[in-house]
Protein backbone atom coordinates (compact mmCIF):
# COMPACT_ATOMS: atom_id res chain seq x y z
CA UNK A 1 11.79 -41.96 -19.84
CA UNK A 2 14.37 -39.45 -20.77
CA UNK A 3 17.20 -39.01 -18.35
CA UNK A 4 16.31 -35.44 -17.43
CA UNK A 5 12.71 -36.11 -16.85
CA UNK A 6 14.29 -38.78 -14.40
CA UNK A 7 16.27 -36.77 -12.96
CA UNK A 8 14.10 -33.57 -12.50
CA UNK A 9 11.62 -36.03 -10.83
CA UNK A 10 14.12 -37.27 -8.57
CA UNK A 11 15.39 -33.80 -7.74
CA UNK A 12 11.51 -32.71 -7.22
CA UNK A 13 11.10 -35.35 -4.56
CA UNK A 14 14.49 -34.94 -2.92
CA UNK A 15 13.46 -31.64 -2.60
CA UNK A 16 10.14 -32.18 -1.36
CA UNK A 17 11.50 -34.36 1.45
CA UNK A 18 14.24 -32.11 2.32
CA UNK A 19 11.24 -29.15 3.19
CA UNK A 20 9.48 -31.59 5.42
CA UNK A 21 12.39 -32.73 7.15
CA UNK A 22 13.17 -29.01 7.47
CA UNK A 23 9.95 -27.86 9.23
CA UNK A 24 9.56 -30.70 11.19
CA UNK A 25 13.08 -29.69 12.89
CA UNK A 26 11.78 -26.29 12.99
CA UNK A 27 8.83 -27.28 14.80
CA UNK A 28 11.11 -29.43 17.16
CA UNK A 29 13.16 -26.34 17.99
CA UNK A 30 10.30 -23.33 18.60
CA UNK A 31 8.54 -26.40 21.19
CA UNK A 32 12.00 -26.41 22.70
CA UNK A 33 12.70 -23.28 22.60
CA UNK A 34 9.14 -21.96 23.85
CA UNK A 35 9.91 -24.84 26.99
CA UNK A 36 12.95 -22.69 27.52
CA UNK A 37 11.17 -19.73 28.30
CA UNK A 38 9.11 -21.58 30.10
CA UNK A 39 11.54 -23.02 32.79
CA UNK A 40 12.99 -19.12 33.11
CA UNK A 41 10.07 -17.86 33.90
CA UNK A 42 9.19 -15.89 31.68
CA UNK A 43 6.08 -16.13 28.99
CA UNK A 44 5.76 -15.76 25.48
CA UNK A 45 3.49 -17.05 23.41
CA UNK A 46 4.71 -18.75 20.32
CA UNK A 47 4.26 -17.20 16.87
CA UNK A 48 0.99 -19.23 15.24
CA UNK A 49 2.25 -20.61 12.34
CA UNK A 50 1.56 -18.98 9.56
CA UNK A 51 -0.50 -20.40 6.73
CA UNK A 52 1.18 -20.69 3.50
CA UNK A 53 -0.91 -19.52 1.15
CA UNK A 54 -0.97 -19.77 -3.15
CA UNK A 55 0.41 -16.41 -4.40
CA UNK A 56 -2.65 -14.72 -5.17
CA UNK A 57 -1.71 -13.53 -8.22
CA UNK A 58 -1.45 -17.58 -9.57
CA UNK A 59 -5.36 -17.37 -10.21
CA UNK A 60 -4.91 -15.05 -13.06
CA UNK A 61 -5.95 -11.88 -10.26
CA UNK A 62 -4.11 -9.17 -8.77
CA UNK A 63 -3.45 -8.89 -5.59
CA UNK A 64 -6.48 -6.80 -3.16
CA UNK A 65 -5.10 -3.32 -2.89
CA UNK A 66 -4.74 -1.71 0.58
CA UNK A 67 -7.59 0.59 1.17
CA UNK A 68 -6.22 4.26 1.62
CA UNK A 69 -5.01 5.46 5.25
CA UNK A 70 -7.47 6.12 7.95
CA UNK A 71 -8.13 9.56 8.95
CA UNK A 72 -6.42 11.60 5.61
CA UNK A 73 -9.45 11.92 3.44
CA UNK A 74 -9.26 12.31 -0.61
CA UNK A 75 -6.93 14.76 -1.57
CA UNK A 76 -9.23 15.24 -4.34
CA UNK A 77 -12.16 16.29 -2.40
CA UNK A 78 -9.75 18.43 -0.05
CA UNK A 79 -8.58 20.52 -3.41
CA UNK A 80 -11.99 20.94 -4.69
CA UNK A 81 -13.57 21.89 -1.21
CA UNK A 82 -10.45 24.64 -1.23
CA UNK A 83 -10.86 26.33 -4.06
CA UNK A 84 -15.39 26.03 -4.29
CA UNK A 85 -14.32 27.98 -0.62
CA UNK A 86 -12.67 30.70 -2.19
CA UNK A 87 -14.42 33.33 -4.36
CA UNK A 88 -11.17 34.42 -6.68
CA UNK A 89 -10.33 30.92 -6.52
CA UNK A 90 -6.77 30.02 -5.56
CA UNK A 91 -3.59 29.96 -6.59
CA UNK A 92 -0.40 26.78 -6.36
CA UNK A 93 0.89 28.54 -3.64
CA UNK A 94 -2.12 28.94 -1.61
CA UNK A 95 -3.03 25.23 -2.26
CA UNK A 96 0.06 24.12 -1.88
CA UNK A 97 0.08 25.80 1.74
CA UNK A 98 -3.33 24.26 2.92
CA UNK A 99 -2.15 20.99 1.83
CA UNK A 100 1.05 20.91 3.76
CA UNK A 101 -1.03 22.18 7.03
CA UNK A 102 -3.45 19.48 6.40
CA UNK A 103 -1.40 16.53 5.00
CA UNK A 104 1.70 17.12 6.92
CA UNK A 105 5.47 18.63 5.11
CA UNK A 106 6.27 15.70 3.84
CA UNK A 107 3.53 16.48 0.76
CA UNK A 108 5.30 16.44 -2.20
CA UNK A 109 4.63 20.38 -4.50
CA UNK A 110 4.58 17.96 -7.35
CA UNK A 111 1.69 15.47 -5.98
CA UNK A 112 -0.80 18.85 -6.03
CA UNK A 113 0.25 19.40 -9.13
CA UNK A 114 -0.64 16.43 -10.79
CA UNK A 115 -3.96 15.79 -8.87
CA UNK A 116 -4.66 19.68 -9.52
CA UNK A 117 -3.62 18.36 -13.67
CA UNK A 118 -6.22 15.31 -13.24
CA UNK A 119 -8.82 17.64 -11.64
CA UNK A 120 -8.20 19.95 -14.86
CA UNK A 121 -8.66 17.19 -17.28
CA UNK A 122 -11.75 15.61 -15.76
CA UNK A 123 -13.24 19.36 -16.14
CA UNK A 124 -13.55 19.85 -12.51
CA UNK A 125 -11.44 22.78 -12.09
CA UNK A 126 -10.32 25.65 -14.81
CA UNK A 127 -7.08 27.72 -14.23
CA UNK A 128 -7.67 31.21 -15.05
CA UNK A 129 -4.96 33.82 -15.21
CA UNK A 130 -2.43 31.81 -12.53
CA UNK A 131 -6.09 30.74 -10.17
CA UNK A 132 -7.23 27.75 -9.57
CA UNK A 133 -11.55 27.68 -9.83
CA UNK A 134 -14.25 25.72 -10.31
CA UNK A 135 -15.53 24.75 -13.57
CA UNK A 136 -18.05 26.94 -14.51
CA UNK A 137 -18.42 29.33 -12.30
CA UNK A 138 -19.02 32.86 -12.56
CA UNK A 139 -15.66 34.05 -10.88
CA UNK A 140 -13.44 35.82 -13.45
């Protein structure tokens, strides 16, 4: 054998026993520590240990995705359902204003725009002198 494959197998064990001499102490101290609160009197539970997992992304996949926030809807659908609800159709403005009443003041002018772009591209909506409509329709 090479010297550095020696030595990077000696480092890689080192190493290894170093991490299981580390948890064990780790383990040693939350039992003693948990016993403290114990003898004060007072009760916590200790933290279950948590499971070490692979990275998910090692398989070759991506990470799940959080699914979107509870209780805000699709933007999408919101934009669409605005402007199908208005005859003349609608302009960035008015939008803009049922968005922020809906979706809080912290929604970004330049979010609507872009979904409003998307919308536009996918053929959903038209813009027509400054309003936004549907695709389509009769309005003029």
């Amino acid at each position: 054998m090479h010297s550095y494959e020696e030595w990077t197998r000696s480092e890689i064990g080192r190493l290894r026993a170093e991490a299981q001499k580390a948890s064990a102490e780790a383990d040693t101290l939350q039992r003693a520590f948990d016993k403290w609160f114990e003898l004060n009197g007072q009760t916590i539970e200790s933290p279950a240990p948590k499971k070490i997992e692979a990275n998910p992304s090692s398989n070759g996949h991506a990470p799940m995705r959080r699914g979107r926030r509870l209780g805000h809807g699709s933007k999408n659908s919101k934009a669409i359902g605005m402007i199908a609800a208005s005859p003349s159709g609608l302009t960035i403005d008015e939008i803009f204003s049922g968005f922020t009443k809906t979706f809080g003041a912290k929604y970004k002018r330049s979010s609507m725009r872009a979904l409003l772009f998307n919308q536009k591209k996918l053929g959903n909506i038209e813009n027509r002198n400054g309003r936004y409509m549907i695709a389509g329709g009769q309005n003029t």
